[in-house]
Protein backbone atom coordinates (compact mmCIF):
# COMPACT_ATOMS: atom_id res chain seq x y z
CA UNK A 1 -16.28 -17.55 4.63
CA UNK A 2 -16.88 -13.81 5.23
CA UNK A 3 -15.01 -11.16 3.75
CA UNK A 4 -15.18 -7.52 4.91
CA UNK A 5 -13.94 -4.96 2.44
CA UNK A 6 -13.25 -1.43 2.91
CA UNK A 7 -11.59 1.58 1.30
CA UNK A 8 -9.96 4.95 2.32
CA UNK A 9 -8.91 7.57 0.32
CA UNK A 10 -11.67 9.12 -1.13
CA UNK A 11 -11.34 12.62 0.23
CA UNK A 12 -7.53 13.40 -0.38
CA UNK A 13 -6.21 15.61 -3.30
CA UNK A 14 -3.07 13.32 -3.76
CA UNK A 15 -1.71 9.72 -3.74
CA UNK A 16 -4.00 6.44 -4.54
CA UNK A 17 -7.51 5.28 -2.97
CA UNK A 18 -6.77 2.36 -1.21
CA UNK A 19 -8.91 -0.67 -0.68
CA UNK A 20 -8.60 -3.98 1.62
CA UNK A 21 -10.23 -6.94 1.73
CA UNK A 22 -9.45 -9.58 4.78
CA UNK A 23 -10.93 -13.09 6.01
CA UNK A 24 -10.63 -13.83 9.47
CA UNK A 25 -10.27 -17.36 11.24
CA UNK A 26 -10.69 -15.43 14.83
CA UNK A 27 -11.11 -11.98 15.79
CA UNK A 28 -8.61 -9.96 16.86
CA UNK A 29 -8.90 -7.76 20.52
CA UNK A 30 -9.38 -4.25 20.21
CA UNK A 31 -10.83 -4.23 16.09
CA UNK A 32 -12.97 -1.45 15.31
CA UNK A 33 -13.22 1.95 12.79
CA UNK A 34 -9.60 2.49 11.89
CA UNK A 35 -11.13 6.41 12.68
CA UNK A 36 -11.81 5.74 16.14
CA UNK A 37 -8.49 3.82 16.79
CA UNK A 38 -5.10 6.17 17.47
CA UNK A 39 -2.27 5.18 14.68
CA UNK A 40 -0.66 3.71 17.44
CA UNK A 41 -3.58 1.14 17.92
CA UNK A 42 -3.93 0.46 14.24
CA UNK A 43 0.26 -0.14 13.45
CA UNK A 44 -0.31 -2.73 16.63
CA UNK A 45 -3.26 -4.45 15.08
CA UNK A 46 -1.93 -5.18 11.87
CA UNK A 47 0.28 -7.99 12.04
CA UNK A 48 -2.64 -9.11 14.90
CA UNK A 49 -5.33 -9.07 11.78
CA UNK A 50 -2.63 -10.80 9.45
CA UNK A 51 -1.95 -13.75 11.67
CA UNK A 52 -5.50 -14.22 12.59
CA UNK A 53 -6.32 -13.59 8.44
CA UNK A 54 -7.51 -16.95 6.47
CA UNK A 55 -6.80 -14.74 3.65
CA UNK A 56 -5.82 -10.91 3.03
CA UNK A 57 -5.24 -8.20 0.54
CA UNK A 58 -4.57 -4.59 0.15
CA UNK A 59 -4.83 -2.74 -3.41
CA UNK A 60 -5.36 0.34 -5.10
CA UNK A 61 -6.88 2.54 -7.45
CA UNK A 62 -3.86 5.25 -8.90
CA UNK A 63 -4.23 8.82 -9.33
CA UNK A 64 -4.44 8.56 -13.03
CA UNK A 65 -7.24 5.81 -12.59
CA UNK A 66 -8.96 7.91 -10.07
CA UNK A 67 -8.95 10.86 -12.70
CA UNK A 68 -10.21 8.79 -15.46
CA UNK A 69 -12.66 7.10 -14.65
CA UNK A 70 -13.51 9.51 -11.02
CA UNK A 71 -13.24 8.56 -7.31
CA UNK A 72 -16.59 6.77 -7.11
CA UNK A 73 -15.63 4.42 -10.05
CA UNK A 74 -11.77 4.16 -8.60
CA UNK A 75 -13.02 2.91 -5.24
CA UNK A 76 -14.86 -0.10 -6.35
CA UNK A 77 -12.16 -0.89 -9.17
CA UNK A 78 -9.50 -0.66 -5.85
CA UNK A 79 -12.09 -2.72 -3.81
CA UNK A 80 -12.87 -5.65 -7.03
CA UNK A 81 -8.38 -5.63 -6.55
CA UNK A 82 -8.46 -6.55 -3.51
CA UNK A 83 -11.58 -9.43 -3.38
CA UNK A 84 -9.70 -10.33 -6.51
CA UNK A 85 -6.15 -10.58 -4.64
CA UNK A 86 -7.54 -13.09 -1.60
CA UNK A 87 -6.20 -16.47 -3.06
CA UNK A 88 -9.49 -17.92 -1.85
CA UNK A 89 -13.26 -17.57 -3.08
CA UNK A 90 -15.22 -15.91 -0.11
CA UNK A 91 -18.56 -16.97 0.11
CA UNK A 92 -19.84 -13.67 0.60
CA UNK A 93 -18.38 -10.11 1.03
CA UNK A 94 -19.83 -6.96 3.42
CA UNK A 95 -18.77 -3.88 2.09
CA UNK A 96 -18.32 -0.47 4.26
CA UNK A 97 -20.78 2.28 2.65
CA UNK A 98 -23.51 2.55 0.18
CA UNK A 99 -22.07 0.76 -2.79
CA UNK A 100 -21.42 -2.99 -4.15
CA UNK A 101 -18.40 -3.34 -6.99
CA UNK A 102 -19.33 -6.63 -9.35
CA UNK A 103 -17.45 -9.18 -7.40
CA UNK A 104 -17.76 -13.13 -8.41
CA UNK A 105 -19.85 -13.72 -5.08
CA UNK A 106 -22.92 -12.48 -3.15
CA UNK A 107 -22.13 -8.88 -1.50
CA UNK A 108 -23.83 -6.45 0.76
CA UNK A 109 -23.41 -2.98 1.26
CA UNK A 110 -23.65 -1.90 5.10
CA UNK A 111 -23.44 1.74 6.40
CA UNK A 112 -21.17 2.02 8.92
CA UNK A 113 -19.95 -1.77 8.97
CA UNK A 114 -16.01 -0.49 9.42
CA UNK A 115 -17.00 -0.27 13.15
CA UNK A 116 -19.68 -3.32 13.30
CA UNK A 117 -18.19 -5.87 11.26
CA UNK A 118 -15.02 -6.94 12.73
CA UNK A 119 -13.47 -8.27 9.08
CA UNK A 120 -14.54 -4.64 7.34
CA UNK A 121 -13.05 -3.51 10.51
CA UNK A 122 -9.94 -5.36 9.69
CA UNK A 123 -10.10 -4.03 5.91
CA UNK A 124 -10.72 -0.53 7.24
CA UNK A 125 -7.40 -0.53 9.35
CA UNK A 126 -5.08 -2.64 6.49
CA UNK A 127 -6.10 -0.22 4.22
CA UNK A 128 -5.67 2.56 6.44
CA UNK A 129 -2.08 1.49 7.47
CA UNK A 130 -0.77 0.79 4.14
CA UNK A 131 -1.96 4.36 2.64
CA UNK A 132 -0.48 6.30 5.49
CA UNK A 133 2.56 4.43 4.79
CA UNK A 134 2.47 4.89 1.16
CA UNK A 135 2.00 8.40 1.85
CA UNK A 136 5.16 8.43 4.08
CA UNK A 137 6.88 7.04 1.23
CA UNK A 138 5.57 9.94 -1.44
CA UNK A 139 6.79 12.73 1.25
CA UNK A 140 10.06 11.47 0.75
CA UNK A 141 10.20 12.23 -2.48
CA UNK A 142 8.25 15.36 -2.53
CA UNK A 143 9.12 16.99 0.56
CA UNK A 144 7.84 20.32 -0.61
CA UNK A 145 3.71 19.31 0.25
CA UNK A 146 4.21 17.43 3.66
CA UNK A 147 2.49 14.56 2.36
CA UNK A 148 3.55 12.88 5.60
CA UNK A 149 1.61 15.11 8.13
CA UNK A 150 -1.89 15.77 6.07
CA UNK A 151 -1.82 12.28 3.65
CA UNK A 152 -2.87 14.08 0.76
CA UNK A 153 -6.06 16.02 2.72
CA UNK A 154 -7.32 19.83 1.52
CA UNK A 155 -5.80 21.11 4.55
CA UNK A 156 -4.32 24.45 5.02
CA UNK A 157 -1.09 23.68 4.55
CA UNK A 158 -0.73 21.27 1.65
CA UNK A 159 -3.30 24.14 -0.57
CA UNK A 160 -0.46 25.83 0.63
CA UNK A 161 1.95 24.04 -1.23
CA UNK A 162 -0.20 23.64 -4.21
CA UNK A 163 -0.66 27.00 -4.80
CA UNK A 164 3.56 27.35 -4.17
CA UNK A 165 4.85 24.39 -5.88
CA UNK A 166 1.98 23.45 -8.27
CA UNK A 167 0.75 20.22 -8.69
CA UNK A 168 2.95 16.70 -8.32
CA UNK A 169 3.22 13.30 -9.98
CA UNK A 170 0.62 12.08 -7.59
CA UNK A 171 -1.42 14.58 -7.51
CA UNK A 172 -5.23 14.22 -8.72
CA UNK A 173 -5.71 16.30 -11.24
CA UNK A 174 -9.62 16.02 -11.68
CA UNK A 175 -10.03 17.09 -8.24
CA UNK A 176 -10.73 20.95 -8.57
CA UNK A 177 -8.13 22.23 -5.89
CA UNK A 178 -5.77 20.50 -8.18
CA UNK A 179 -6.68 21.84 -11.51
CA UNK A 180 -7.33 25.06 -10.13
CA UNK A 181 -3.67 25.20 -9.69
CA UNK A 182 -2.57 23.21 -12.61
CA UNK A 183 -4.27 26.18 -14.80
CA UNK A 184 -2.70 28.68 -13.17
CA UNK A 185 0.60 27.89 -13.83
């Protein structure tokens, strides 16, 4: 049994990194990058990939992890979660990038597998779907950043915010946008 693993989350100045891990019995239609697929596409193909799952999970690395121990370090700790969540021992894992967490079975790192290897295809859109929505969730309760409409991202408008409002709960504060503000208050 295969497992595909993927994370997103790396780039953002707020909320968690998120990591997936799925084992398919068949392949969904339509599975690729959850970058090259609208969010309209991805909301449809997640209860697809969760029917057609042997096994799935979706976990997390928090801000405060990610700022101890750095984003690098967060991502695999997010990504050993979610192996670790499964239920069932794959017999090997393919991870999206560069980079292998210790797992308890073989794994491979493969550039660019979220858009080769339909289950890190399948991680890539979980985990994609579940931070957007957990981002959703944070705008709620800090309406002042928009959290909704960027996800956490540098862009213009949530530095924006940061620089007006100063830094929030979720809010990374080893990420130099961040502390940058966190000092000038």
């Amino acid at each position: 049994m295969r497992c595909g693993v993927d994370e997103v989350g790396r780039g953002p100045l707020a909320g968690p990194v998120v990591a997936a891990a799925v084992i398919l019995r068949a392949i969904p239609l339509g599975l690729d990058d959850s970058k090259r697929l609208s969010a309209r596409r991805r909301a449809a193909l997640v209860p697809q990939i969760q029917a057609e799952a042997l096994a799935w999970c979706v976990a997390l690395a928090t801000p405060a992890e990610i700022d101890a121990l750095n984003i690098h370090h967060a991502s695999l700790l997010a990504m050993q979660r979610a192996v670790a969540g499964l239920g069932v021992a794959p017999a090997e894992c393919i991870i999206d990038g560069r980079f292998v967490p210790r797992l308890a079975c073989p794994a491979q790192a493969v550039v660019g597998a979220d858009g080769s290897v339909p289950e890190v295809s399948a991680a890539s859109i979980l985990a994609k779907e579940w931070r957007d929505a957990e981002m959703r969730r944070w705008d709620r309760v800090y309406p002042a950043f928009g959290f909704a409409g960027h996800k956490g991202y540098p862009t213009p408008a949530h530095l924006a915010a940061l620089r007006r409002a100063g830094p929030c709960a979720i809010h990374r504060r080893s990420f130099a946008p961040v502390a940058q503000q966190a000092l000038a208050l």
